[in-house]
C-alpha atoms as a PDB file:
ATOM      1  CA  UNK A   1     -23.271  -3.685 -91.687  1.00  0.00           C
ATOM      2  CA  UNK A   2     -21.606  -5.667 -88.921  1.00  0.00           C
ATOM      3  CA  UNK A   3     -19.015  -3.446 -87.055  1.00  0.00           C
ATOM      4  CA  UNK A   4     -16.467  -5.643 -84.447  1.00  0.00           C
ATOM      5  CA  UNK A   5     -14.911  -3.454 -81.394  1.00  0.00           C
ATOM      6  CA  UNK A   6     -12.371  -5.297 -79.969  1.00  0.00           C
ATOM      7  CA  UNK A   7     -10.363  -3.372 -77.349  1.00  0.00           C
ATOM      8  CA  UNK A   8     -10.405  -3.783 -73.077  1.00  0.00           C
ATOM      9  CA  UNK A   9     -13.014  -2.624 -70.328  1.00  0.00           C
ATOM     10  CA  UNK A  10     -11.616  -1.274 -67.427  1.00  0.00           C
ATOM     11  CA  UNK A  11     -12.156  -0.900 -63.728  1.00  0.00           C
ATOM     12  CA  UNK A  12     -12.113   2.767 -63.415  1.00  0.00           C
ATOM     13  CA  UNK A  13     -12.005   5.111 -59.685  1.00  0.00           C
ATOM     14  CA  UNK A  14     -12.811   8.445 -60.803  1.00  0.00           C
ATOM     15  CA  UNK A  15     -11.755  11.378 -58.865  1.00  0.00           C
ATOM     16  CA  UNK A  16     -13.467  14.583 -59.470  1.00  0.00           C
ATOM     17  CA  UNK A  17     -11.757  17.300 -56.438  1.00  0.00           C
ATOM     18  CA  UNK A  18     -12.931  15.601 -53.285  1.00  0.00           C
ATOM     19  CA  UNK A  19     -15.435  13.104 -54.822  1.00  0.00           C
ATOM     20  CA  UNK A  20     -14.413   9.381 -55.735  1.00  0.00           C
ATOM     21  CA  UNK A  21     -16.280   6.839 -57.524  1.00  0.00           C
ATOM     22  CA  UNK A  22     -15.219   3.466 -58.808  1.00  0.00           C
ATOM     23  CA  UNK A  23     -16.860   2.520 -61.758  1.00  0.00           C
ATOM     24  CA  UNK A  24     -16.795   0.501 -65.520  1.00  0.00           C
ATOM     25  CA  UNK A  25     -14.452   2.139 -68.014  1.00  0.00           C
ATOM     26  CA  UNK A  26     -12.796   1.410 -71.096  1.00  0.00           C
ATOM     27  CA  UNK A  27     -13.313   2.566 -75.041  1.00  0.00           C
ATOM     28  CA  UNK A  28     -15.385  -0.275 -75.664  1.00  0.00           C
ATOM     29  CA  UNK A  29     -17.660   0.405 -72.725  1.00  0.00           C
ATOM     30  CA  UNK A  30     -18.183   4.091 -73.344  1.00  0.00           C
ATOM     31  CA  UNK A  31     -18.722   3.043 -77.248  1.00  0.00           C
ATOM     32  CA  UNK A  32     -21.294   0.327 -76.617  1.00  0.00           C
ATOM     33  CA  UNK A  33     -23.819   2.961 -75.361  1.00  0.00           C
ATOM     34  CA  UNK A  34     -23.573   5.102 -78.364  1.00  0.00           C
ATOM     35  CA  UNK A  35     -23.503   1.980 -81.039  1.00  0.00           C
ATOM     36  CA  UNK A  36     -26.838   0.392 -79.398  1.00  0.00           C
ATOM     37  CA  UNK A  37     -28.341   3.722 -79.498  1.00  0.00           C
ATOM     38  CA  UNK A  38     -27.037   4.515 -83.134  1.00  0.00           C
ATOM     39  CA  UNK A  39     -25.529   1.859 -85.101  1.00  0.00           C
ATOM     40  CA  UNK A  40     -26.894  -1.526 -83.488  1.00  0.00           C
ATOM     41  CA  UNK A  41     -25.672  -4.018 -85.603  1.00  0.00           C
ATOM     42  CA  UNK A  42     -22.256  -4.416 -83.663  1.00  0.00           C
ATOM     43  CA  UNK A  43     -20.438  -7.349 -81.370  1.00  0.00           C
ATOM     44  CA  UNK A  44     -17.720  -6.014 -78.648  1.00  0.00           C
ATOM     45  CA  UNK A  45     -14.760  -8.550 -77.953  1.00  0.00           C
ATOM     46  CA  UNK A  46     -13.318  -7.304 -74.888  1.00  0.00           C
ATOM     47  CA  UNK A  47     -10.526  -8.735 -72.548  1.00  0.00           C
ATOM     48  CA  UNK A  48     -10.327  -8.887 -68.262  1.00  0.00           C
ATOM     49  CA  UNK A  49      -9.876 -10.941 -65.456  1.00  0.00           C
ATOM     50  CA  UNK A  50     -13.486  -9.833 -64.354  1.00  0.00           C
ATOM     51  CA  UNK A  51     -16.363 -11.634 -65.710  1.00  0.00           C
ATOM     52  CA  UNK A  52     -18.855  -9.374 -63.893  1.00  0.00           C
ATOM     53  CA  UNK A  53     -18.054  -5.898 -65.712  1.00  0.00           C
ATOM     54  CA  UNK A  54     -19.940  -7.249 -69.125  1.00  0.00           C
ATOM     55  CA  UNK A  55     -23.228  -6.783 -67.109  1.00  0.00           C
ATOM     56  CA  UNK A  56     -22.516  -3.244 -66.641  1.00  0.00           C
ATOM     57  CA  UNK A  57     -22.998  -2.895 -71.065  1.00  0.00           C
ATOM     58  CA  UNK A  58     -25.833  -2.144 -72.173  1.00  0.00           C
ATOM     59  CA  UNK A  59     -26.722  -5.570 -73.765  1.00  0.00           C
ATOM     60  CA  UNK A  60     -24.503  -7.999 -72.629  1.00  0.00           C
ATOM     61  CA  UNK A  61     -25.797 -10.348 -75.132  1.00  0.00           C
ATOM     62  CA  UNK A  62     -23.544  -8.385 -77.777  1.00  0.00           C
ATOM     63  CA  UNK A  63     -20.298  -8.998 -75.737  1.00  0.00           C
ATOM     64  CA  UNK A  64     -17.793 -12.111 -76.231  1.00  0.00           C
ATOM     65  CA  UNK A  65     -15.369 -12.212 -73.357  1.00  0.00           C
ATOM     66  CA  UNK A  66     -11.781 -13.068 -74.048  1.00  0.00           C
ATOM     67  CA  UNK A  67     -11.134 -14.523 -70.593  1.00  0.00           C
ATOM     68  CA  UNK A  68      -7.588 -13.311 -68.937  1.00  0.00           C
ATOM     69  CA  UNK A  69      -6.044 -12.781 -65.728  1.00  0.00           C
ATOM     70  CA  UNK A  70      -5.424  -9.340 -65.246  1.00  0.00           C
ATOM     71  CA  UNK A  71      -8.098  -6.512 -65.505  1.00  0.00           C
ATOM     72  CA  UNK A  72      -7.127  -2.896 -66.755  1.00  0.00           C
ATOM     73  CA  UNK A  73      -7.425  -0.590 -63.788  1.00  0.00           C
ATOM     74  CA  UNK A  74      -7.571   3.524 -64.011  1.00  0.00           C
ATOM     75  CA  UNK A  75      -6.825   6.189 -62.159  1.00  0.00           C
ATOM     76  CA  UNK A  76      -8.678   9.299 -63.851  1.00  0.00           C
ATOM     77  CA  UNK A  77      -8.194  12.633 -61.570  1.00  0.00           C
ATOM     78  CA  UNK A  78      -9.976  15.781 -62.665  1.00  0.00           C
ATOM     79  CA  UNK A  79      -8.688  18.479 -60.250  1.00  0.00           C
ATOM     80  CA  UNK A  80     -10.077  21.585 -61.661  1.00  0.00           C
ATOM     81  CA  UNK A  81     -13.364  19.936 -62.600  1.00  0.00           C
ATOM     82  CA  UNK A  82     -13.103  20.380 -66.191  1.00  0.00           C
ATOM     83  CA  UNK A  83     -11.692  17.887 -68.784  1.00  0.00           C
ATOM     84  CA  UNK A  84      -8.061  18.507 -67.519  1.00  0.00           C
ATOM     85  CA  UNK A  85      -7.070  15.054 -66.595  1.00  0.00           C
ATOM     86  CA  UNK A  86      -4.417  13.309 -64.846  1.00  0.00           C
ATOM     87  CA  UNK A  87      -3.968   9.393 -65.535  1.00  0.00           C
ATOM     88  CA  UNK A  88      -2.560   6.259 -63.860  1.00  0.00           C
ATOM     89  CA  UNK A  89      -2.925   2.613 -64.598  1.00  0.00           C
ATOM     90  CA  UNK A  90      -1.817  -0.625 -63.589  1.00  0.00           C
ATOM     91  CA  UNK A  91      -0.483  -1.401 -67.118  1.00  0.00           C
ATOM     92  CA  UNK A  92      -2.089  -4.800 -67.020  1.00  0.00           C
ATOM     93  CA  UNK A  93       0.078  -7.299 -69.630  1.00  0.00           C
ATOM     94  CA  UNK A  94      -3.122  -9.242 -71.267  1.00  0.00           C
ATOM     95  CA  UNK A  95      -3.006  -9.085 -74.925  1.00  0.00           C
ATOM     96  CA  UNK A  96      -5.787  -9.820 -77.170  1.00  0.00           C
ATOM     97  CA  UNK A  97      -3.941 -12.430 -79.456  1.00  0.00           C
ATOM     98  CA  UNK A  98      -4.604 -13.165 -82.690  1.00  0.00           C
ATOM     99  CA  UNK A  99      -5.738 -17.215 -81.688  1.00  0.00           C
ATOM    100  CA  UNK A 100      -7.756 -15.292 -79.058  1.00  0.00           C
ATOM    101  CA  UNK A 101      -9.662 -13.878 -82.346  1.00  0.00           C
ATOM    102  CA  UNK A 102      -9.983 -16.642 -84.719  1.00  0.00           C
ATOM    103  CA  UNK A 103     -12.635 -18.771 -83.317  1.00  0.00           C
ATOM    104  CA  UNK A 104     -15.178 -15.917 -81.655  1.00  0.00           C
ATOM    105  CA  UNK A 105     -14.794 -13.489 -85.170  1.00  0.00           C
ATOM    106  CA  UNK A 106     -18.475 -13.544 -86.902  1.00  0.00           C
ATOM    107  CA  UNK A 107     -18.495 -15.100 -90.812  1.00  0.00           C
ATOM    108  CA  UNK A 108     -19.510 -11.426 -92.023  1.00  0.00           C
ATOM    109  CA  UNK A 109     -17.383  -8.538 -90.831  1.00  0.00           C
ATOM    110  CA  UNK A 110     -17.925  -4.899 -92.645  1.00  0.00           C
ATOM    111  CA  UNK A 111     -15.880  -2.834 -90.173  1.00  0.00           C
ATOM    112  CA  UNK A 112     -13.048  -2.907 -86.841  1.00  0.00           C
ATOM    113  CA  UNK A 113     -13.350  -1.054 -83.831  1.00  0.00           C
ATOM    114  CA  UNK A 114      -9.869  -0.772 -82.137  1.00  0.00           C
ATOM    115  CA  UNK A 115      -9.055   0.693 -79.062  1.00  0.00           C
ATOM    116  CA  UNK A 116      -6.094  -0.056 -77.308  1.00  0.00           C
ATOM    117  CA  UNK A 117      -5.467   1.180 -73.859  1.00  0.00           C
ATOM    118  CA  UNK A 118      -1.920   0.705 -73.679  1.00  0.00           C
ATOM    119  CA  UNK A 119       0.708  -0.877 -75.581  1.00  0.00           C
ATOM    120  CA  UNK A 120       0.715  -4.509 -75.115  1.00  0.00           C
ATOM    121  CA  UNK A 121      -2.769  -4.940 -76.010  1.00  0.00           C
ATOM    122  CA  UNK A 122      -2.478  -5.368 -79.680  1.00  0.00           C
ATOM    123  CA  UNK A 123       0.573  -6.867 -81.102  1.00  0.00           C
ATOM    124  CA  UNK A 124       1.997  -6.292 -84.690  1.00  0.00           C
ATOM    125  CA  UNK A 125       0.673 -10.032 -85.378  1.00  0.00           C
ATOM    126  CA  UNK A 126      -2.848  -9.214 -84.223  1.00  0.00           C
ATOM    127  CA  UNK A 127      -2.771  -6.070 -86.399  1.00  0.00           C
ATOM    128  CA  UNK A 128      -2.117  -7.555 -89.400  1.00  0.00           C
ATOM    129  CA  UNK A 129      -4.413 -10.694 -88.641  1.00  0.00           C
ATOM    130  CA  UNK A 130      -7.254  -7.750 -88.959  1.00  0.00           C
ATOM    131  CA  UNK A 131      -6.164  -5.753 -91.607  1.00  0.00           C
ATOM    132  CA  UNK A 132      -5.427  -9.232 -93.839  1.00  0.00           C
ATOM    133  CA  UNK A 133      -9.892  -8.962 -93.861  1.00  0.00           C
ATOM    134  CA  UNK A 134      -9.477  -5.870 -95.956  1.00  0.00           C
ATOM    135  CA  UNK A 135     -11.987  -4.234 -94.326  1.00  0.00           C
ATOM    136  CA  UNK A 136     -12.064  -0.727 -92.652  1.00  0.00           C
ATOM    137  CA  UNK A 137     -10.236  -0.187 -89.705  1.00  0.00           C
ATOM    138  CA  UNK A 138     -10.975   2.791 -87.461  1.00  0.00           C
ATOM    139  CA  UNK A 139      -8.293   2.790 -84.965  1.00  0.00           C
ATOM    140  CA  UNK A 140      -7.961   4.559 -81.355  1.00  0.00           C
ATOM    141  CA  UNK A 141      -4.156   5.970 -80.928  1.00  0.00           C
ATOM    142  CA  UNK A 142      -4.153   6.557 -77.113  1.00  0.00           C
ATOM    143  CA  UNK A 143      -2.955   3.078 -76.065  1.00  0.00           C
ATOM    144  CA  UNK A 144      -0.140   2.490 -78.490  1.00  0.00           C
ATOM    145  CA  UNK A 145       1.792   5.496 -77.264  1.00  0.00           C
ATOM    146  CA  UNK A 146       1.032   4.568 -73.199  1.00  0.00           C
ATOM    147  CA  UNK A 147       3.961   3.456 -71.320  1.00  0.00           C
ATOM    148  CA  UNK A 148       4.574   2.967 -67.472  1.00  0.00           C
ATOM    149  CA  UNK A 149       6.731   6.319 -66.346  1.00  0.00           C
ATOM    150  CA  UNK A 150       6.421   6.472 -62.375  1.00  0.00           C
ATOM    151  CA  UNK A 151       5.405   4.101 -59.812  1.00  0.00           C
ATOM    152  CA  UNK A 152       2.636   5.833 -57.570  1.00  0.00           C
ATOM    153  CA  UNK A 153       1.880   3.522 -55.241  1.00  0.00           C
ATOM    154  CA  UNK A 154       0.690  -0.147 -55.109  1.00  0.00           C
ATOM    155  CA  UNK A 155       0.994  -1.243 -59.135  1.00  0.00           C
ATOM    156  CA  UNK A 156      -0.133   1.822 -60.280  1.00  0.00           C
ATOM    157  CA  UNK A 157       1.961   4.081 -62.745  1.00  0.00           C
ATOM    158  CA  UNK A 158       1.838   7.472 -64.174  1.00  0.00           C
ATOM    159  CA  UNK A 159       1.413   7.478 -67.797  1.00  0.00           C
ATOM    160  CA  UNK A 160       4.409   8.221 -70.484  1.00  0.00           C
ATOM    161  CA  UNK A 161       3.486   8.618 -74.213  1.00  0.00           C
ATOM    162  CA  UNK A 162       5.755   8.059 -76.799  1.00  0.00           C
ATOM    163  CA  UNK A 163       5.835   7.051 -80.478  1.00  0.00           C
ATOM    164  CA  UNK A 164       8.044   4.100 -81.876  1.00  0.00           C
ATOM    165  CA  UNK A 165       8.649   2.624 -85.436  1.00  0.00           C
ATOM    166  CA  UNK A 166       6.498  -0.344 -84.042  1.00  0.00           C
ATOM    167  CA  UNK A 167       3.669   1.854 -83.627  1.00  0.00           C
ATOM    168  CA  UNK A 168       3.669   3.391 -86.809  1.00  0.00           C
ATOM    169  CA  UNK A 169       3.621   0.143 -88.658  1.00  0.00           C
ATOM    170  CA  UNK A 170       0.234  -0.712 -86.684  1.00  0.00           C
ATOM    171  CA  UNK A 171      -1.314   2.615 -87.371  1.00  0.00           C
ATOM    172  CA  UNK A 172      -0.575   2.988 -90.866  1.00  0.00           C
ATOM    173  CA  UNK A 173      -3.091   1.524 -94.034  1.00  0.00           C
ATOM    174  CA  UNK A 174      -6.528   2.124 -91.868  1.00  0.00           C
ATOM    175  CA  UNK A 175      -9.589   3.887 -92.477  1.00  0.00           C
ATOM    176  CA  UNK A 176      -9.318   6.423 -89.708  1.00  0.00           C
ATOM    177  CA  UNK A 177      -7.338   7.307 -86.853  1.00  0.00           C
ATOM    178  CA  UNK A 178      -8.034   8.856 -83.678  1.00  0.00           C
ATOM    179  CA  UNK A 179      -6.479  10.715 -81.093  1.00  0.00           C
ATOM    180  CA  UNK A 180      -6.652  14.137 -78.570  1.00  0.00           C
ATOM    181  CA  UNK A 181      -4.432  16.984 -79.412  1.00  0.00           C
ATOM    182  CA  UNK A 182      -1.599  16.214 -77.040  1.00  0.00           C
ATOM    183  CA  UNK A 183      -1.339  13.042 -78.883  1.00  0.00           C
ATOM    184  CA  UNK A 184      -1.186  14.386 -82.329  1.00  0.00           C
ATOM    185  CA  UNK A 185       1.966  16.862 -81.154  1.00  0.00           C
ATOM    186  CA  UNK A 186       3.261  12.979 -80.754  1.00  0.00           C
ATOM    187  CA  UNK A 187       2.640  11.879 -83.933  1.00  0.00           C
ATOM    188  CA  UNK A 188       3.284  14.785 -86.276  1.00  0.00           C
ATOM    189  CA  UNK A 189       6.572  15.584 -84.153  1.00  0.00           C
ATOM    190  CA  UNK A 190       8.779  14.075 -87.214  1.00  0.00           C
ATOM    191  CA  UNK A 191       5.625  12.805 -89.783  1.00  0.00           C
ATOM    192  CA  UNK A 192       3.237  14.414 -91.990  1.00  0.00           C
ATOM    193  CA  UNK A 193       0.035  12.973 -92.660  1.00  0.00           C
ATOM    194  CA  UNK A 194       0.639  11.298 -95.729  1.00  0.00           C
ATOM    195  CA  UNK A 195       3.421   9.104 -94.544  1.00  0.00           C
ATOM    196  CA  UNK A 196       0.656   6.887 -92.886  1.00  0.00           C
ATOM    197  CA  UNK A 197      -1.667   6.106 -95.441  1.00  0.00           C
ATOM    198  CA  UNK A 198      -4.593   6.770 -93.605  1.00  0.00           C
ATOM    199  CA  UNK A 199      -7.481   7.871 -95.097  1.00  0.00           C
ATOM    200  CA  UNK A 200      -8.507  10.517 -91.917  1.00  0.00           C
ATOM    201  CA  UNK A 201      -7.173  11.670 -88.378  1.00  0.00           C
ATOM    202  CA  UNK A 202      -9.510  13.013 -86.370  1.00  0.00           C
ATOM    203  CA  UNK A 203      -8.120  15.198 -83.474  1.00  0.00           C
ATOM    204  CA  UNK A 204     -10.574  16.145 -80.690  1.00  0.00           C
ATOM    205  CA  UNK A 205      -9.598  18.762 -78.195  1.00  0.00           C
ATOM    206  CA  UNK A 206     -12.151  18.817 -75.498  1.00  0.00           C
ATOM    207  CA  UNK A 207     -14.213  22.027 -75.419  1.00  0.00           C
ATOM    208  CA  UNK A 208     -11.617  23.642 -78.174  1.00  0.00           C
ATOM    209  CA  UNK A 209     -13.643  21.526 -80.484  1.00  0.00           C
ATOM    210  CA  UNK A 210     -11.839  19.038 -83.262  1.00  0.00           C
ATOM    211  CA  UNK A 211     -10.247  18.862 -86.490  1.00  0.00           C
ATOM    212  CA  UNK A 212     -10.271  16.252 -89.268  1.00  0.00           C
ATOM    213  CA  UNK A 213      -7.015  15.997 -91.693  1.00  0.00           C
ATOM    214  CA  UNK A 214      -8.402  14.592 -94.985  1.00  0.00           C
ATOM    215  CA  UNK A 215      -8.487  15.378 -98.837  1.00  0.00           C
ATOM    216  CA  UNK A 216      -8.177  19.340 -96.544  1.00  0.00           C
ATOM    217  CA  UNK A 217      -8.393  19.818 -92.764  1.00  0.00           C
ATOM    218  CA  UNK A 218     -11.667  20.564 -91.409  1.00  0.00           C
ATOM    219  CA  UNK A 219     -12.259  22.539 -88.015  1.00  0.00           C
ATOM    220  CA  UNK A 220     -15.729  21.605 -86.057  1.00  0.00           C
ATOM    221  CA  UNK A 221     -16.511  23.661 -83.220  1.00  0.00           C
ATOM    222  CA  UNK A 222     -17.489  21.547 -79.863  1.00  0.00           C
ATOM    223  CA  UNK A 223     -20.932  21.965 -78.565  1.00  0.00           C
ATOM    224  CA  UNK A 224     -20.625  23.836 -75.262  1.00  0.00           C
ATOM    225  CA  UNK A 225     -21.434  22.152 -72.096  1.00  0.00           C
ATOM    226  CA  UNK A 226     -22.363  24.754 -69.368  1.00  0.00           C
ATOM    227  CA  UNK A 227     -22.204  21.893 -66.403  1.00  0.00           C
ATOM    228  CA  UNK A 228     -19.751  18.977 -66.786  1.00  0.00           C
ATOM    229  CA  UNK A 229     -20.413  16.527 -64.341  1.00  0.00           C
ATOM    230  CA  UNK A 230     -18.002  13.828 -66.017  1.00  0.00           C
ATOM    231  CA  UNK A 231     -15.276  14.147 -68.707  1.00  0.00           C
ATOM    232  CA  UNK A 232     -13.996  10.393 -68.349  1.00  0.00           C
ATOM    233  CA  UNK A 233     -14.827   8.702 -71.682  1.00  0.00           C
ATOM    234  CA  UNK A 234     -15.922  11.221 -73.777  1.00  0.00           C
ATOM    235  CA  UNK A 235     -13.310  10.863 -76.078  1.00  0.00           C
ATOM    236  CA  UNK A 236     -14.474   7.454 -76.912  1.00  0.00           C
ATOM    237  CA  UNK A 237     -18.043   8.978 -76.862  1.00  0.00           C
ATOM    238  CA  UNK A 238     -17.175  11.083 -80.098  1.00  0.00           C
ATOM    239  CA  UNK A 239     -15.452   8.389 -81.457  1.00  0.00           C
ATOM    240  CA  UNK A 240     -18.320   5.533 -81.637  1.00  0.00           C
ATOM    241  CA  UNK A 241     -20.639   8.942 -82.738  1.00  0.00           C
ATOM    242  CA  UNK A 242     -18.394   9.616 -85.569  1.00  0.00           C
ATOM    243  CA  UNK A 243     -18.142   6.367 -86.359  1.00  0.00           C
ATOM    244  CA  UNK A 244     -21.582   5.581 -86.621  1.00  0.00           C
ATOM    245  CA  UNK A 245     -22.591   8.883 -88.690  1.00  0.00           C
ATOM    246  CA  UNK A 246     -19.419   8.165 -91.220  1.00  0.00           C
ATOM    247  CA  UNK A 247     -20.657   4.788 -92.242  1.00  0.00           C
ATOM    248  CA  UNK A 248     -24.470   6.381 -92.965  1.00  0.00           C
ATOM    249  CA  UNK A 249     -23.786   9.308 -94.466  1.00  0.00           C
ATOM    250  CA  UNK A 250     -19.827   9.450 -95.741  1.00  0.00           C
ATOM    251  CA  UNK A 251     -20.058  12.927 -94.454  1.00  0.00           C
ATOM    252  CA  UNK A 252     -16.894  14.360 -92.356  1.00  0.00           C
ATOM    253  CA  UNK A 253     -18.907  17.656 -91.362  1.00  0.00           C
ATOM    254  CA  UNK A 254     -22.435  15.751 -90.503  1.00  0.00           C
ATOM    255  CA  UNK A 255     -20.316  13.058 -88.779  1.00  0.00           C
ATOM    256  CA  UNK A 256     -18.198  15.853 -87.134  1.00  0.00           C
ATOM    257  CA  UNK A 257     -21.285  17.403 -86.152  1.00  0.00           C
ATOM    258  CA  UNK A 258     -23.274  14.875 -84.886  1.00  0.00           C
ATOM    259  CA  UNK A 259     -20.187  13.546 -82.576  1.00  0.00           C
ATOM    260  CA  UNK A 260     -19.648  17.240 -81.128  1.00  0.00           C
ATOM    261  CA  UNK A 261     -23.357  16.684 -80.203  1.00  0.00           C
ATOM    262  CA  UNK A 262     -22.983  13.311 -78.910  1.00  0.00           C
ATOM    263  CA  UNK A 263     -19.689  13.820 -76.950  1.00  0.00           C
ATOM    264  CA  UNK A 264     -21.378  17.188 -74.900  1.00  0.00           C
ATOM    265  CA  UNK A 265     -24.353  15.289 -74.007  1.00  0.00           C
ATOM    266  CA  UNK A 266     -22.212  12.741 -72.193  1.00  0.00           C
ATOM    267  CA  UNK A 267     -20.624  15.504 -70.347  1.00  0.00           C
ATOM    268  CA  UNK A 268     -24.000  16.145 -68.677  1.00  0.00           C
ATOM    269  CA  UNK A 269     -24.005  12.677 -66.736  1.00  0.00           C
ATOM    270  CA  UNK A 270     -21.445  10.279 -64.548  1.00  0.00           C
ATOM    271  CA  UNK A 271     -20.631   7.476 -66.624  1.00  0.00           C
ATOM    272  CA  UNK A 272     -21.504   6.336 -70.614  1.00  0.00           C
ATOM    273  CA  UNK A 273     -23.801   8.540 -73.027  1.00  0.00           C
ATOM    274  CA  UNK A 274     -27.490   8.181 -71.711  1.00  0.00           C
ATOM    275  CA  UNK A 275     -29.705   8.507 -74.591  1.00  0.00           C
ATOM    276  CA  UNK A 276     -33.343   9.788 -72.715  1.00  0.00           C
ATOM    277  CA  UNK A 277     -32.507  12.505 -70.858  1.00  0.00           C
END
C-alpha cells in the first residue's frame, strides 16, 4: 500500500526558556521517521528553496523535491517548558501546484498524506487534482486556518487562525481530518461534524489526551511523559502513528492507542521520533 505525503519541510529555531536550536521541521519531516519505522512503503513530495534539508530524512531516497524559492521558516517558543507553544513564521508564498504533481506522482497510489503549513500551500485546484484519484485522503487542518497577524521583526509574523468557506470546501469528502483542540473550537464554531463529510476528526490535546468524532466520539487518554525535552512536532508524530495503525488494523482505539504511545516517546528526545531508545 503506497501512501504519498505531500506537504513542506521547514527550517525550524526552537526556543525552549533560555535554550535555542535551529533545526529541520515540518509535518512531513516529523512523519517520515514514524512511516520508515512503521509503514515503509511511502514517497514524501515536499517543497523549499533548500536542497540540503532532504538529507536531514531519514532516507532521502524516498523524497522528491519540488524545487522553489522560498523555504518555510518557524519560530516555535516553549516558555514554560511544556507543550504550551507560541508560533511565528515567515509565511513563505510557494505553493505545491497541481503541474508541480503530475509528472513526480507514482502509477499506484493507495493513500494522501496532506499537511499544509499555512494557507497558500494547497490551492482549491490542487485539492481537487488529489481527491479526483478517489483514494483516501488524511488531511492536516493546521495550515489552512494560518494567516499572517503581526509583524515581529525581520519577515516573521505571529500566527492568526481563522476558518473561511474556501477552507471548508478543501477539507470536506476526505478520509480523516486532523487538528489540536484550539483548532477544533475553529471549526465547530458554526459546523457540526456531519456538514463535512468526513469520515473521522481526530483532535489531540497534548497531555489531555485526544478524541476521535466518528460513527460516536471516542476519548483516548495520552501516555504521560514525566520529562519533555521537546514538544515541537509531536502533533505530526501522532498523526503518521495513527495513520499507519488505521490502514493495518481499521481500529480507531488500537490506532488511538498506539499514536498516544508513539507521540510520548517523541517527547523524550530533541527532534523526530527515534525508534531505539
Amino acid at each position: 500500500m503506497t501512501l504519498v505525503i505531500i506537504g513542506p519541510v521547514t527550517q525550524d529555531l526552537i526556543i525552549n526558556m533560555d535554550k535555542k536550536q535551529s533545526k529541520t521541521g515540518g509535518a512531513v519531516y516529523f512523519q517520515s521517521f514514524v512511516f520508515e519505522e512503521f509503514f515503509n512503503d511511502y514517497i514524501i513530495i515536499t517543497n523549499c528553496g533548500d536542497e540540503k534539508l532532504i538529507d536531514d530524512f531519514p532516507n532521502p531516497d524516498k523524497v522528491k523535491l519540488v524545487k522553489k524559492d522560498n523555504t518555510h521558516y518557524f519560530i516555535n517558543e516553549y516558555p514554560n517548558n511544556d507543550d504550551f507553544r507560541i508560533q511565528y513564521s515567515n509565511f513563505a508564498d510557494i505553493p505545491i501546484t497541481k503541474k508541480d504533481l503530475s509528472d513526480i506522482l507514482p502509477d499506484d497510489i493507495d493513500a494522501f498524506i496532506l499537511n499544509p503549513l499555512n494557507s497558500y500551500d494547497f490551492s482549491k485546484e490542487t485539492i481537487d487534482y488529489l481527491k479526483s484519484f478517489d483514494v483516501p485522503i488524511f488531511m492536516s487542518l493546521q495550515g489552512f486556518l494560518r494567516y499572517p497577524f503581526e509583524k515581529i521583526k525581520d519577515d516573521n509574523h505571529s500566527i492568526s487562525l481563522k476558518l473561511t468557506p474556501e477552507t471548508i470546501d478543501l477539507i470536506s469528502d476526505i478520509e480523516v481530518l486532523f487538528l489540536d483542540e484550539s483548532e477544533a473550537e475553529i471549526l465547530f464554531e458554526n459546523n457540526d461534524f456531519k456538514d463535512f463529510n468526513i469520515n473521522e476528526i481526530v483532535v489531540t490535546n497534548g497531555s489531555k489526551g485526544s478524541r476521535i468524532l466518528a460513527d460516536k466520539e471516542y476519548k483516548i487518554n495520552a501516555v504521560k511523559c514525566d520529562n519533555i525535552v521537546d514538544s515541537t512536532g509531536c502533533g505530526d508524530t501522532f498523526m503518521a502513528a495513527y495513520i499507519s495503525k488505521k490502514l493495518i488494523t481499521n481500529s480507531i482505539l488500537k490506532s488511538a492507542d498506539f499514536a498516544s504511545k508513539i507521540a510520548s516517546d517523541k517527547l523524550l528526545f530533541f527532534g523526530p521520533f527515534k525508534s531505539n531508545f
